[in-house]
PDB file of N, CA and C in Angstrom:
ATOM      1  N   UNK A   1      -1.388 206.632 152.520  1.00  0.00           N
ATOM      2  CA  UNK A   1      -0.471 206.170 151.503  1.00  0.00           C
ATOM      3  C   UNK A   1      -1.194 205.963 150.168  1.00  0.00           C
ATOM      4  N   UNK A   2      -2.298 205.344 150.403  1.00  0.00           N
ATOM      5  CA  UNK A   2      -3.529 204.878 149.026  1.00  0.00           C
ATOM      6  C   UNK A   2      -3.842 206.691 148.886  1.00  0.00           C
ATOM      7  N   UNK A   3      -3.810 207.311 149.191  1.00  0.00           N
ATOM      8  CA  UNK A   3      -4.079 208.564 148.696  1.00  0.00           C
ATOM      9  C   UNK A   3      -2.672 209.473 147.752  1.00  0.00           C
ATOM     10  N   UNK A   4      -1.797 209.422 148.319  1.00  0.00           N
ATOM     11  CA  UNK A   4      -0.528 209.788 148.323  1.00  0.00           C
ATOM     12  C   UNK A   4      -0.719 208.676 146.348  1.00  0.00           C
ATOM     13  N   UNK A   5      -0.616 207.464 146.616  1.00  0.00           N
ATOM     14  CA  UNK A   5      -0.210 206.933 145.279  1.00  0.00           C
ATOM     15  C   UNK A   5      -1.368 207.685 144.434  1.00  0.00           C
ATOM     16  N   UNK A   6      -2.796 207.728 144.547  1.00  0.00           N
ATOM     17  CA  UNK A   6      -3.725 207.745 143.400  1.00  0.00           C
ATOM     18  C   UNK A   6      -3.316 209.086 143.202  1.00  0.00           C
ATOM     19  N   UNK A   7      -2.869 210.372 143.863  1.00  0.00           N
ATOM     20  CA  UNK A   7      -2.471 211.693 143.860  1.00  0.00           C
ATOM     21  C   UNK A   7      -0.800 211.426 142.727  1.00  0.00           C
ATOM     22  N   UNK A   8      -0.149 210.826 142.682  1.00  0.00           N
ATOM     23  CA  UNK A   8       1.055 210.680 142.119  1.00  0.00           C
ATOM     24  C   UNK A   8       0.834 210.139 140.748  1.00  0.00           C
ATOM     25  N   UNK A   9      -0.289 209.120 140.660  1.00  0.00           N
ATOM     26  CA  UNK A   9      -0.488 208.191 139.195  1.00  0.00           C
ATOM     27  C   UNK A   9      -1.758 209.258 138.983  1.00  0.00           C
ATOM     28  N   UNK A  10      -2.289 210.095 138.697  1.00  0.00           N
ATOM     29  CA  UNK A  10      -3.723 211.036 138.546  1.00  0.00           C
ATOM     30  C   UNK A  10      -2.267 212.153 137.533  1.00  0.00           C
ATOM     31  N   UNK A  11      -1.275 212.808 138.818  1.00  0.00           N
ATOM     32  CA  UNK A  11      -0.454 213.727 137.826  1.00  0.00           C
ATOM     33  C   UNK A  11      -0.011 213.294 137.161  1.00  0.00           C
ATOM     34  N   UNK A  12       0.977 211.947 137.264  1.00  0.00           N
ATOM     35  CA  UNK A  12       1.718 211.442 135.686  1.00  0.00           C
ATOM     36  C   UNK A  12       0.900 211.002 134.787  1.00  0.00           C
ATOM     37  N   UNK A  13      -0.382 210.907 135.113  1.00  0.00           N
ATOM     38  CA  UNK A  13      -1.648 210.493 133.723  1.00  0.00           C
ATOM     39  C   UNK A  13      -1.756 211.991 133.377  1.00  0.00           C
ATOM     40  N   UNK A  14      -2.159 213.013 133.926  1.00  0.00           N
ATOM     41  CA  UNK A  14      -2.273 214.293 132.999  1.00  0.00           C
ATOM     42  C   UNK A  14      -1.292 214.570 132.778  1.00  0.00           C
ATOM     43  N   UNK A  15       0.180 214.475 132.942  1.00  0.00           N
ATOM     44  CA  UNK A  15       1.360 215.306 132.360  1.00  0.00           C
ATOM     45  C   UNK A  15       1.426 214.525 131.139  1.00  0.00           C
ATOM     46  N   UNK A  16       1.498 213.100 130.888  1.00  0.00           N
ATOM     47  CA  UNK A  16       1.199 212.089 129.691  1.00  0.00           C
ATOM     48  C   UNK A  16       0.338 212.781 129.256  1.00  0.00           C
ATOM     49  N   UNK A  17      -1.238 212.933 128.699  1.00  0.00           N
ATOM     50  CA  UNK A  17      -1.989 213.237 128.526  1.00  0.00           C
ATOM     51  C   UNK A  17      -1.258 214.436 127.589  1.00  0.00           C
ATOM     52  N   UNK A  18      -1.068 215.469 128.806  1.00  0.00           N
ATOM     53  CA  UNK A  18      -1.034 216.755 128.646  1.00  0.00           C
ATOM     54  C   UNK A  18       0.206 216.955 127.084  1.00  0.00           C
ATOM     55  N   UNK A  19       1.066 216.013 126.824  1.00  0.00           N
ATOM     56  CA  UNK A  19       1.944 216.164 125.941  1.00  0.00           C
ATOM     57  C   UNK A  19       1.428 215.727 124.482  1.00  0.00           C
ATOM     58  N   UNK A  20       0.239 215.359 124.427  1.00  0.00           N
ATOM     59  CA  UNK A  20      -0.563 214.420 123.284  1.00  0.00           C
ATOM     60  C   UNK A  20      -1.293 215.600 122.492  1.00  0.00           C
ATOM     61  N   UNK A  21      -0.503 216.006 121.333  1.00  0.00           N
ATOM     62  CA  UNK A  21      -0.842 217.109 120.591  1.00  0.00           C
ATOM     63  C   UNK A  21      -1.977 216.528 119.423  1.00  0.00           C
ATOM     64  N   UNK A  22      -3.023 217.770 119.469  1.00  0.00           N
ATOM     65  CA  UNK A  22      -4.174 217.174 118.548  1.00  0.00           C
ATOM     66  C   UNK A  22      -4.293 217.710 117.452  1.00  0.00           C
ATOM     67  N   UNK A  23      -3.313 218.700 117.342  1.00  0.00           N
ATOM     68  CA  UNK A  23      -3.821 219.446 115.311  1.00  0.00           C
ATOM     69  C   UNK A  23      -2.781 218.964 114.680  1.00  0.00           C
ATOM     70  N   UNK A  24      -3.013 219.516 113.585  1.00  0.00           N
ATOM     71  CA  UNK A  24      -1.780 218.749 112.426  1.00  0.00           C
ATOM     72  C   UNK A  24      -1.014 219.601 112.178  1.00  0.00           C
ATOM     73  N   UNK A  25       0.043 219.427 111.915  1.00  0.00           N
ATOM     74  CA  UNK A  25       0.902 220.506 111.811  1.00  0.00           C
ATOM     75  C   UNK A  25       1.892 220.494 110.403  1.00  0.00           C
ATOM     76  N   UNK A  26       1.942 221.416 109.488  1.00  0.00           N
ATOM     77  CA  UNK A  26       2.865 220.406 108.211  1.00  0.00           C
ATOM     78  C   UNK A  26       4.033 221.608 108.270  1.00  0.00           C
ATOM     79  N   UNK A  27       4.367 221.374 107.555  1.00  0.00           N
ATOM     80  CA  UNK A  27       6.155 222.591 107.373  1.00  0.00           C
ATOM     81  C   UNK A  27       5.548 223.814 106.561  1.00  0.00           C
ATOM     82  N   UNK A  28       6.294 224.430 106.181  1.00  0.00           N
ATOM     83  CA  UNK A  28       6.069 225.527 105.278  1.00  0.00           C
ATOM     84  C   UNK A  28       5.974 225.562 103.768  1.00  0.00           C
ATOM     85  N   UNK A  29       5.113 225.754 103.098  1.00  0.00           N
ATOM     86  CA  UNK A  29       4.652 225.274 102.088  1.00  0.00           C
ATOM     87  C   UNK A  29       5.829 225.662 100.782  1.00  0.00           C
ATOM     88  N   UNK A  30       5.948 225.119  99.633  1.00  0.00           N
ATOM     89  CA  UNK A  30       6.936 225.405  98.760  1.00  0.00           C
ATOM     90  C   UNK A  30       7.132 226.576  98.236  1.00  0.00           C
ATOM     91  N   UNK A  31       8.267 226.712  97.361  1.00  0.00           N
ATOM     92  CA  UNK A  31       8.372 228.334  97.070  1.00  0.00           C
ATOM     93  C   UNK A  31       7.317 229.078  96.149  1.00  0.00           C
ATOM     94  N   UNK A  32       6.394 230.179  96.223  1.00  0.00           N
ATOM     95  CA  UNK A  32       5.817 230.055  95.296  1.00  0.00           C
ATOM     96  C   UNK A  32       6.274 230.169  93.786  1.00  0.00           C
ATOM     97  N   UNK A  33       5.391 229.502  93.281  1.00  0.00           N
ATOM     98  CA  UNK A  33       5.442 229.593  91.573  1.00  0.00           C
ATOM     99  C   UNK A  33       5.593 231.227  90.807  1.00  0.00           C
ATOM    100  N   UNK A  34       6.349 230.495  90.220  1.00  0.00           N
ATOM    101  CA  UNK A  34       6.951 232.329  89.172  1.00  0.00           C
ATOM    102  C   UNK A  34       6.101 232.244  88.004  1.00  0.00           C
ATOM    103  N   UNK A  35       5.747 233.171  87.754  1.00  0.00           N
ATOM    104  CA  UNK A  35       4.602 233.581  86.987  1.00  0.00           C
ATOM    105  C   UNK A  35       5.151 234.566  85.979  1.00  0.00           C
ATOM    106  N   UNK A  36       5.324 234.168  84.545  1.00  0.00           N
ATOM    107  CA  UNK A  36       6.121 235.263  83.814  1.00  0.00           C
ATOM    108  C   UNK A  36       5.181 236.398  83.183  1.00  0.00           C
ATOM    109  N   UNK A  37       3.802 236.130  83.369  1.00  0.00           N
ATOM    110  CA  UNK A  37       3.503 237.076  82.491  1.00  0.00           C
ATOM    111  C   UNK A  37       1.821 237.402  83.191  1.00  0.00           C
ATOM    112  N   UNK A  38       1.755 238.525  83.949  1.00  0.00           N
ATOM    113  CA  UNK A  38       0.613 238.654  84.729  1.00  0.00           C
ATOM    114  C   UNK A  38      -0.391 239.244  83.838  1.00  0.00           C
ATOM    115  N   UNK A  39      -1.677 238.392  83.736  1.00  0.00           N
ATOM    116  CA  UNK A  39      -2.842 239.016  82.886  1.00  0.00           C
ATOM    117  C   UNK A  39      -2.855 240.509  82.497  1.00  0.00           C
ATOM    118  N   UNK A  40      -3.445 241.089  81.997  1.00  0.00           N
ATOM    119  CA  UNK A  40      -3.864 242.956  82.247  1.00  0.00           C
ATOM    120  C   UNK A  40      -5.238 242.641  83.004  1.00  0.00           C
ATOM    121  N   UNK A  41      -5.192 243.573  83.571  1.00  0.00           N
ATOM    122  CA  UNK A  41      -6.110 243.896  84.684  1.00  0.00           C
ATOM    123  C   UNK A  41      -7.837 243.956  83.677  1.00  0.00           C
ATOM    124  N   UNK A  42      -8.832 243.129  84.223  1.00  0.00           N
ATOM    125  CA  UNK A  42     -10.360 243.800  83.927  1.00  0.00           C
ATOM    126  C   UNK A  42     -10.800 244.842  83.996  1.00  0.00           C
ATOM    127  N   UNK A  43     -10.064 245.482  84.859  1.00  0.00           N
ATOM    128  CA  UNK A  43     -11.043 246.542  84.794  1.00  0.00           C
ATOM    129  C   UNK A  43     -10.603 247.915  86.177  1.00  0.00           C
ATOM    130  N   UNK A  44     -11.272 248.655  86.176  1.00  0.00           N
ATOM    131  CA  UNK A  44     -10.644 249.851  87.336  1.00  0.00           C
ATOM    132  C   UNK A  44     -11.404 249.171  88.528  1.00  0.00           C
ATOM    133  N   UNK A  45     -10.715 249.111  89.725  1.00  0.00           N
ATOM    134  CA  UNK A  45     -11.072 248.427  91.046  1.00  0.00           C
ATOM    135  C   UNK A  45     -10.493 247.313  90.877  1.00  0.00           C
ATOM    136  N   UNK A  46     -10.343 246.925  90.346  1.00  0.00           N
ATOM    137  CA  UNK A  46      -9.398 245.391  90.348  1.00  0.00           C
ATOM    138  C   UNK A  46      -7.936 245.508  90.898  1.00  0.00           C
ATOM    139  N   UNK A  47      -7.743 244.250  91.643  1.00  0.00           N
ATOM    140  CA  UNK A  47      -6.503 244.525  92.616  1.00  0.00           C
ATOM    141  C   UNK A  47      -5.843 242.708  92.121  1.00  0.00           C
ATOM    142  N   UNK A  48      -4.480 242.479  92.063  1.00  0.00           N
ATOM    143  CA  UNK A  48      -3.924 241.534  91.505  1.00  0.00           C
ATOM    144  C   UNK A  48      -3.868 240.688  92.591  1.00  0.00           C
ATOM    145  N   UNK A  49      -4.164 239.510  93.002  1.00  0.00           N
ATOM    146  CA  UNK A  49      -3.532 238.932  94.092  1.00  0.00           C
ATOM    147  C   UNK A  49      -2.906 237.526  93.229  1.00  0.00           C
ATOM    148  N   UNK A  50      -1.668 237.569  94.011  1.00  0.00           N
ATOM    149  CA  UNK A  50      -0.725 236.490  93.371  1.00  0.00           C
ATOM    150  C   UNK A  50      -1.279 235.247  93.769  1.00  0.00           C
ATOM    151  N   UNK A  51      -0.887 234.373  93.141  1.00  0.00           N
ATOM    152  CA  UNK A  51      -0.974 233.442  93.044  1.00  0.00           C
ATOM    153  C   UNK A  51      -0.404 232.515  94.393  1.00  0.00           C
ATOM    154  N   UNK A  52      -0.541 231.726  95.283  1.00  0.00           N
ATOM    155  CA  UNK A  52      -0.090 230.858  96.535  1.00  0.00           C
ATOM    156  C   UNK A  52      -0.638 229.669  96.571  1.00  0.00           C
ATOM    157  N   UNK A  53       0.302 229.110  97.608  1.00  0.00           N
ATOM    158  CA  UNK A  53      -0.294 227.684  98.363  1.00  0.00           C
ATOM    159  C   UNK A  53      -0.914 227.585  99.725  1.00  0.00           C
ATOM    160  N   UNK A  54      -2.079 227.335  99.582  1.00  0.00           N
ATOM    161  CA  UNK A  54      -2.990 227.176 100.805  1.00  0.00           C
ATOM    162  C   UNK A  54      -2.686 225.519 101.427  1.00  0.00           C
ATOM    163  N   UNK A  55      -3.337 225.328 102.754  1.00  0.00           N
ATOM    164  CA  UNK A  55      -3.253 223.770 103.429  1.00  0.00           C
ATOM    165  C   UNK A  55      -4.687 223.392 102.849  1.00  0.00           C
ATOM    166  N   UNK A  56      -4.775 222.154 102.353  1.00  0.00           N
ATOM    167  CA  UNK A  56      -6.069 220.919 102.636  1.00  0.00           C
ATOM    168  C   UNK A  56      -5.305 219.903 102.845  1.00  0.00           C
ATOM    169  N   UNK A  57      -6.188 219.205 103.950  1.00  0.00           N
ATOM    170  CA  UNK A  57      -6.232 217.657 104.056  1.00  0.00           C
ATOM    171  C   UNK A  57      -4.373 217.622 104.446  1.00  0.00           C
ATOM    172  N   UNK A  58      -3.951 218.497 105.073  1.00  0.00           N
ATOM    173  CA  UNK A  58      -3.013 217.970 105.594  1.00  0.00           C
ATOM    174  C   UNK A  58      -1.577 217.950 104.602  1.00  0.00           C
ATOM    175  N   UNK A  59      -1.699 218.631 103.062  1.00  0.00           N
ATOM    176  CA  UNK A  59      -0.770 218.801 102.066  1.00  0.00           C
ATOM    177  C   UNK A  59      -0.893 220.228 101.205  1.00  0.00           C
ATOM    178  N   UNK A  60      -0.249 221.022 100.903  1.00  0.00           N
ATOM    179  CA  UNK A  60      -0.383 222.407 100.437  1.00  0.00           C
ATOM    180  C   UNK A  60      -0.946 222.500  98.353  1.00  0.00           C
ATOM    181  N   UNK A  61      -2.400 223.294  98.640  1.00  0.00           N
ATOM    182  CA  UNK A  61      -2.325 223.120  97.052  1.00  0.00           C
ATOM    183  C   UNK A  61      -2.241 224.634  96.555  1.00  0.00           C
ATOM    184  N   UNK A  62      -1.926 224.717  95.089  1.00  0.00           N
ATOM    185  CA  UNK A  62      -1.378 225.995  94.495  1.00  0.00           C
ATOM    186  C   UNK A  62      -2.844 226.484  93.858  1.00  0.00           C
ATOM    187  N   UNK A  63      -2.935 228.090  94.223  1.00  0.00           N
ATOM    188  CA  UNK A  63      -4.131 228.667  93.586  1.00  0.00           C
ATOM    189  C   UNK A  63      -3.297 229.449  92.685  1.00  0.00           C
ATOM    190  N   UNK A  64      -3.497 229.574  91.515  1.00  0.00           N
ATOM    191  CA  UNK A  64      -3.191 230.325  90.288  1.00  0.00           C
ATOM    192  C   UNK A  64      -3.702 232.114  91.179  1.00  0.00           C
ATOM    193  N   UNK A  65      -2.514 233.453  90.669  1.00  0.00           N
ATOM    194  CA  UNK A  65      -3.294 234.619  90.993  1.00  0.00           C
ATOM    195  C   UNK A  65      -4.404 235.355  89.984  1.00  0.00           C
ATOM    196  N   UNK A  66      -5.066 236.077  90.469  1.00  0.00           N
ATOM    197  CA  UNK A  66      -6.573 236.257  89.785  1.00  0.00           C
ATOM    198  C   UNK A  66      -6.640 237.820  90.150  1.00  0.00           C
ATOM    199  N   UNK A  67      -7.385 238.687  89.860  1.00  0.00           N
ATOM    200  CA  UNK A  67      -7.913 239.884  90.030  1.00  0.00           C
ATOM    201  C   UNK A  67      -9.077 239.966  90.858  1.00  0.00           C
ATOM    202  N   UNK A  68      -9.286 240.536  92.021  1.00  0.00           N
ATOM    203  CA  UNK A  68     -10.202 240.546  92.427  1.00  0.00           C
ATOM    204  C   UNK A  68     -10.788 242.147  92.946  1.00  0.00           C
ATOM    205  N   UNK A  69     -11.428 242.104  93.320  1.00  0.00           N
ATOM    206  CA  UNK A  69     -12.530 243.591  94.132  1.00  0.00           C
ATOM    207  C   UNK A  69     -12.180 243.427  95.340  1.00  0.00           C
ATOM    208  N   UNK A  70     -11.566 244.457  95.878  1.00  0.00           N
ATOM    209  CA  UNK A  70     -11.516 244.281  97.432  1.00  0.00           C
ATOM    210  C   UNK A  70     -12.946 244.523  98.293  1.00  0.00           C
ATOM    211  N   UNK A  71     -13.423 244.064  99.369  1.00  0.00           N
ATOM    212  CA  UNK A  71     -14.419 244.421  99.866  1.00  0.00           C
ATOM    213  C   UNK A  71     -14.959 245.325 100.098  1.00  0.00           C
ATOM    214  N   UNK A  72     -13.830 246.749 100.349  1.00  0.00           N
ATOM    215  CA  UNK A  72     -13.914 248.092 100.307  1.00  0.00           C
ATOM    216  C   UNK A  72     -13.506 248.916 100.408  1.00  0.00           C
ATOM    217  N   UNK A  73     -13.881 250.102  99.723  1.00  0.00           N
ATOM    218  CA  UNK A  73     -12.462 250.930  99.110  1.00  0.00           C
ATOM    219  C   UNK A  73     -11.551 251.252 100.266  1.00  0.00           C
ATOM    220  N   UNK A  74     -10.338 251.132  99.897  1.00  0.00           N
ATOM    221  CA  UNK A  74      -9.055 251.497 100.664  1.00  0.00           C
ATOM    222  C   UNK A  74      -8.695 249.653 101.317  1.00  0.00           C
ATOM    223  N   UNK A  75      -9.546 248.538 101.106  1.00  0.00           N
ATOM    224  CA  UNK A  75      -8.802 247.444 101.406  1.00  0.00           C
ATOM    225  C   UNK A  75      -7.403 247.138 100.855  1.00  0.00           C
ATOM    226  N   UNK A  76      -6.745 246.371 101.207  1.00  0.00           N
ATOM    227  CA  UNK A  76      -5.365 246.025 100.980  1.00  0.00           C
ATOM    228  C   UNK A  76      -5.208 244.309 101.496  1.00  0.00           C
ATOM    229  N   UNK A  77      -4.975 243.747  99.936  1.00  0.00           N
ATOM    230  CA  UNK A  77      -4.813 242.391 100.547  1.00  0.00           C
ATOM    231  C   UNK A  77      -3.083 242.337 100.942  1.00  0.00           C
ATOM    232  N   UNK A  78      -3.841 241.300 102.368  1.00  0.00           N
ATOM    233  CA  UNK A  78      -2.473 240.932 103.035  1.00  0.00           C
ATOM    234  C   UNK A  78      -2.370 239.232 102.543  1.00  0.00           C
ATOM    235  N   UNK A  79      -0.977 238.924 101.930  1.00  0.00           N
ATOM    236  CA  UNK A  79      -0.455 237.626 101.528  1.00  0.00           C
ATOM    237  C   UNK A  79      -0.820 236.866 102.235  1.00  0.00           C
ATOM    238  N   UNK A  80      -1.075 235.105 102.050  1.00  0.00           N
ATOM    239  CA  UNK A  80      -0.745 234.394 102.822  1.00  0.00           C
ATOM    240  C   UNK A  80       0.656 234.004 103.123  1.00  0.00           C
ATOM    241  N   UNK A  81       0.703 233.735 104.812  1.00  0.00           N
ATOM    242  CA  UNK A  81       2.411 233.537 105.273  1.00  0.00           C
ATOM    243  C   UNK A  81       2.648 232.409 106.272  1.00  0.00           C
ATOM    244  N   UNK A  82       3.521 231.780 105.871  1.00  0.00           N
ATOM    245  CA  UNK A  82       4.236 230.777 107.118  1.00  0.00           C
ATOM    246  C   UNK A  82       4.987 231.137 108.084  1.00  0.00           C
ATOM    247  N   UNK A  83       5.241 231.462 109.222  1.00  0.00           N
ATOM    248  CA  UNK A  83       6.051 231.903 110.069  1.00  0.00           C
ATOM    249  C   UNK A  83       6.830 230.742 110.489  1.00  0.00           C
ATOM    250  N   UNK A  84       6.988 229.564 109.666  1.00  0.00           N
ATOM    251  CA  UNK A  84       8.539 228.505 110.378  1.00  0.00           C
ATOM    252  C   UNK A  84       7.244 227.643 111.065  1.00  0.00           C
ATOM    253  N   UNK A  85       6.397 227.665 112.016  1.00  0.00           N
ATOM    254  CA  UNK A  85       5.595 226.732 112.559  1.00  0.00           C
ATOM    255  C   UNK A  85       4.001 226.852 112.398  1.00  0.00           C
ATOM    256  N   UNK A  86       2.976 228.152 111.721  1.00  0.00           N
ATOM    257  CA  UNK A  86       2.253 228.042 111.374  1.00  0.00           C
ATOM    258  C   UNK A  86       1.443 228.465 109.966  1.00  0.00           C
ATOM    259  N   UNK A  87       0.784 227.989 109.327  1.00  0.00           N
ATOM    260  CA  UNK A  87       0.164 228.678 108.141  1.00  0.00           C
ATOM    261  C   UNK A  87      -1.098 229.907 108.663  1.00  0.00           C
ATOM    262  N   UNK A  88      -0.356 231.179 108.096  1.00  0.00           N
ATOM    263  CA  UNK A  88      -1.972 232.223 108.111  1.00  0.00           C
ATOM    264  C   UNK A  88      -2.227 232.440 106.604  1.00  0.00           C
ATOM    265  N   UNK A  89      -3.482 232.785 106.795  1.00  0.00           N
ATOM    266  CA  UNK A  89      -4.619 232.760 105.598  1.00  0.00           C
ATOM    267  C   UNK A  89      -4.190 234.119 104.924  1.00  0.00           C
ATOM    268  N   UNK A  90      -4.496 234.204 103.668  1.00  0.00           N
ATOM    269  CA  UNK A  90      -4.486 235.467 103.245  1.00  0.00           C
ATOM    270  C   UNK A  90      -5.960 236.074 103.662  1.00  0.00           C
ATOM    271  N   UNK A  91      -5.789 237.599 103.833  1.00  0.00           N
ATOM    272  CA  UNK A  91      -7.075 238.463 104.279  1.00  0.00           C
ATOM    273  C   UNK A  91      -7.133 239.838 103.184  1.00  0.00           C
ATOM    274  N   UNK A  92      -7.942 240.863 103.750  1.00  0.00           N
ATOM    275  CA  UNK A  92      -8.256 242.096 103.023  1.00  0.00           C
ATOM    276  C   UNK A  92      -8.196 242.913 104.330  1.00  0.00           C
ATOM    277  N   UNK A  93      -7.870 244.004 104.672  1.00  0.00           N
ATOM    278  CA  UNK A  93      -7.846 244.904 105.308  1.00  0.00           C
ATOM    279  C   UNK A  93      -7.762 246.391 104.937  1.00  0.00           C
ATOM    280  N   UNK A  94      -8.429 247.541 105.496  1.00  0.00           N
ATOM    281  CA  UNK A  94      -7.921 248.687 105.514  1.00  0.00           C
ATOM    282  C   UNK A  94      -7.452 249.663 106.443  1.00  0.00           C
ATOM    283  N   UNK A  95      -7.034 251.061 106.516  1.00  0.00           N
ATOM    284  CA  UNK A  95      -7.062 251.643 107.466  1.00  0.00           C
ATOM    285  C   UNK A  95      -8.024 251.330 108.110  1.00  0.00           C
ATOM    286  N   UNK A  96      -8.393 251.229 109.785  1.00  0.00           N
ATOM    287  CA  UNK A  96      -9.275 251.898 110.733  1.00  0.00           C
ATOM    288  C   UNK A  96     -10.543 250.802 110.615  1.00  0.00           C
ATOM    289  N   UNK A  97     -10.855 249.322 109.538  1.00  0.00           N
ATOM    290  CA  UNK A  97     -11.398 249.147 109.052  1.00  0.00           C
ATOM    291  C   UNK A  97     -11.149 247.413 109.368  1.00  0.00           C
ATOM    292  N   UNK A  98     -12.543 246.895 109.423  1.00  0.00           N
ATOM    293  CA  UNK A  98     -12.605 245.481 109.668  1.00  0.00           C
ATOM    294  C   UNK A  98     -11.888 244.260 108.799  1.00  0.00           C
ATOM    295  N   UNK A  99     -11.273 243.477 109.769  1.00  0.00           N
ATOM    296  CA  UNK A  99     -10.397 242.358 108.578  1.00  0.00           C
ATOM    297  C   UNK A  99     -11.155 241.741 107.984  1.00  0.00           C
ATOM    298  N   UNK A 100     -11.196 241.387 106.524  1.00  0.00           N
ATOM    299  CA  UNK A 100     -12.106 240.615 105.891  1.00  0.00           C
ATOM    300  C   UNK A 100     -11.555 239.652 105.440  1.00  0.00           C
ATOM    301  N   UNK A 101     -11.887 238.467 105.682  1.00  0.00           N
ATOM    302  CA  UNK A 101     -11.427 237.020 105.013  1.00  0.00           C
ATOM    303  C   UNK A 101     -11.635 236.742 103.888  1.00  0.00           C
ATOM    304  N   UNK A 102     -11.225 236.172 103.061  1.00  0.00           N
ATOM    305  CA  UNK A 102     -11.373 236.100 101.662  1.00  0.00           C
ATOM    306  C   UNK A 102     -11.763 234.625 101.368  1.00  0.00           C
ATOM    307  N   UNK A 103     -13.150 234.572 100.775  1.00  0.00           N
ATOM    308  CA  UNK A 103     -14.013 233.509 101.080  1.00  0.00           C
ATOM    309  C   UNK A 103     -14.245 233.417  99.286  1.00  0.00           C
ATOM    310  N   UNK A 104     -13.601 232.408  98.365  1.00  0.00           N
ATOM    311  CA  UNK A 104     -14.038 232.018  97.344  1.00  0.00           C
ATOM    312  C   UNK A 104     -15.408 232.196  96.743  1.00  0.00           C
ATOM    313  N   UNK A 105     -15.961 230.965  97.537  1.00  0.00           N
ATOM    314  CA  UNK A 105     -16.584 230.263  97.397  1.00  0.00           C
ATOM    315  C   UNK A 105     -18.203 231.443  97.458  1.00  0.00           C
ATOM    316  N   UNK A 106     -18.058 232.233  98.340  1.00  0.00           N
ATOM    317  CA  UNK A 106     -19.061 233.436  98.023  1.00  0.00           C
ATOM    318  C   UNK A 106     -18.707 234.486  97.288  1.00  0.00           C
ATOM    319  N   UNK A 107     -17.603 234.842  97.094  1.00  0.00           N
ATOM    320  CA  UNK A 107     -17.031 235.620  95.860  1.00  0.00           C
ATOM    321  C   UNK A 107     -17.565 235.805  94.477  1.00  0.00           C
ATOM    322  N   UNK A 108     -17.920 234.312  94.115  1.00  0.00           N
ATOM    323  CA  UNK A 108     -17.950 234.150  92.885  1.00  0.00           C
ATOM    324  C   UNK A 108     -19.519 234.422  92.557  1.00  0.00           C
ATOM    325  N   UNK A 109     -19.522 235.359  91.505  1.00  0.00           N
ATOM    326  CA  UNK A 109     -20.861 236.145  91.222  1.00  0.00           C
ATOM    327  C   UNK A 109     -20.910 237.127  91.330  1.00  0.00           C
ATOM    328  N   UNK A 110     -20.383 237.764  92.554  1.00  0.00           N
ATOM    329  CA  UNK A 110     -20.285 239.030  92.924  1.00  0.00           C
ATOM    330  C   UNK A 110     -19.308 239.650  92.682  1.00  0.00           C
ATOM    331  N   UNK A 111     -18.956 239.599  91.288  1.00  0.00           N
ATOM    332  CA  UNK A 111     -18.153 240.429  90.374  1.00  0.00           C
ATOM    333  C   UNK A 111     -16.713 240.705  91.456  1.00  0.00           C
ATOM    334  N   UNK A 112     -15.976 240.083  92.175  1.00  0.00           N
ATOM    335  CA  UNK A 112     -14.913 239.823  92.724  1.00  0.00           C
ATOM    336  C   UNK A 112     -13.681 238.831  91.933  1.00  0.00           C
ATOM    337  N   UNK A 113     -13.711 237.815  91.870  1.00  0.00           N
ATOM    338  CA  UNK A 113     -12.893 236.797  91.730  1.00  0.00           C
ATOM    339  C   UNK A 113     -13.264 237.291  90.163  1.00  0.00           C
ATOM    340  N   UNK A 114     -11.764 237.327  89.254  1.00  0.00           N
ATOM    341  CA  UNK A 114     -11.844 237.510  87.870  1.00  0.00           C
ATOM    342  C   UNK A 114     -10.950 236.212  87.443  1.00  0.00           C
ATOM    343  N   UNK A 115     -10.487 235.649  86.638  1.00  0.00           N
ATOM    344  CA  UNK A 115      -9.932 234.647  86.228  1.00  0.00           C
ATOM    345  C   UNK A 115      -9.633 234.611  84.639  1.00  0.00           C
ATOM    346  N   UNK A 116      -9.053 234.593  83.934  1.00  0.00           N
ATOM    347  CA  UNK A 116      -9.610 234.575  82.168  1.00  0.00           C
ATOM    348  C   UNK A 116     -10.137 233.482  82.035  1.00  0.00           C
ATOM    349  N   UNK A 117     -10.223 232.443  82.599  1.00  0.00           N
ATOM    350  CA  UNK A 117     -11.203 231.377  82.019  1.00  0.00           C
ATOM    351  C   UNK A 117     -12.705 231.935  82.129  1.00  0.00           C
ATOM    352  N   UNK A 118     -13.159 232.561  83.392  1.00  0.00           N
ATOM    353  CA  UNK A 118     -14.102 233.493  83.030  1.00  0.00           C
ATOM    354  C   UNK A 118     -14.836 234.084  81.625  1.00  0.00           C
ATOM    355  N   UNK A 119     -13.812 234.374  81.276  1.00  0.00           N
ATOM    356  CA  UNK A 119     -14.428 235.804  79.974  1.00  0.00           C
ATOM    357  C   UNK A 119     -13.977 234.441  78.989  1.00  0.00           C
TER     358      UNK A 119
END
């Protein structure tokens, strides 16, 4: 019987347990911002990526769009998107060709990320 109970209170502690969600989850971020008047381009190789809202800290912030270098020729940036329950990242992709994440923060220097505050 002492087996039978610790076997009965062991499953309703992991089914409890088991319902205790650990990431954060927020809604879908606002509409993006309309932009009336898109820079002219720097230069040949330059590709426009609009402007969006990424997640930090649990609240969505707005990146202004910028010109950038794709990683390599024939990439194609793919938007960032909400599907109703999760946020995906914007990326770079091409035909036949490895997804590349689009990483700021090493960007900058390497004649990628253009901005007019730049120039």
């Amino acid at each position: 019987m002492k087996k039978m109970l610790l076997a009965i209170v062991l499953l309703a502690g992991g089914s409890l347990f088991a319902q205790v969600s650990l990431g954060i989850r927020i809604g879908p971020p606002p509409r993006p911002r309309v932009v009336a008047v898109q820079p002219a381009s720097p230069g040949e190789g330059y590709v426009w990526v609009g402007g969006y809202y990424y997640p930090v800290n649990g609240r969505y912030v707005w990146h202004d769009g910028y010109y950038s270098r794709p990683p390599y020729e024939g990439a194609l940036w793919v938007e960032p998107r909400h599907d109703g329950k999760q946020y995906y990242a914007g990326y770079w992709q091409g035909a036949g060709r490895e997804r590349v994440e689009h990483d700021h923060a090493t960007d900058r220097g390497h004649d990628r990320d253009w901005h007019d505050e730049h120039h």
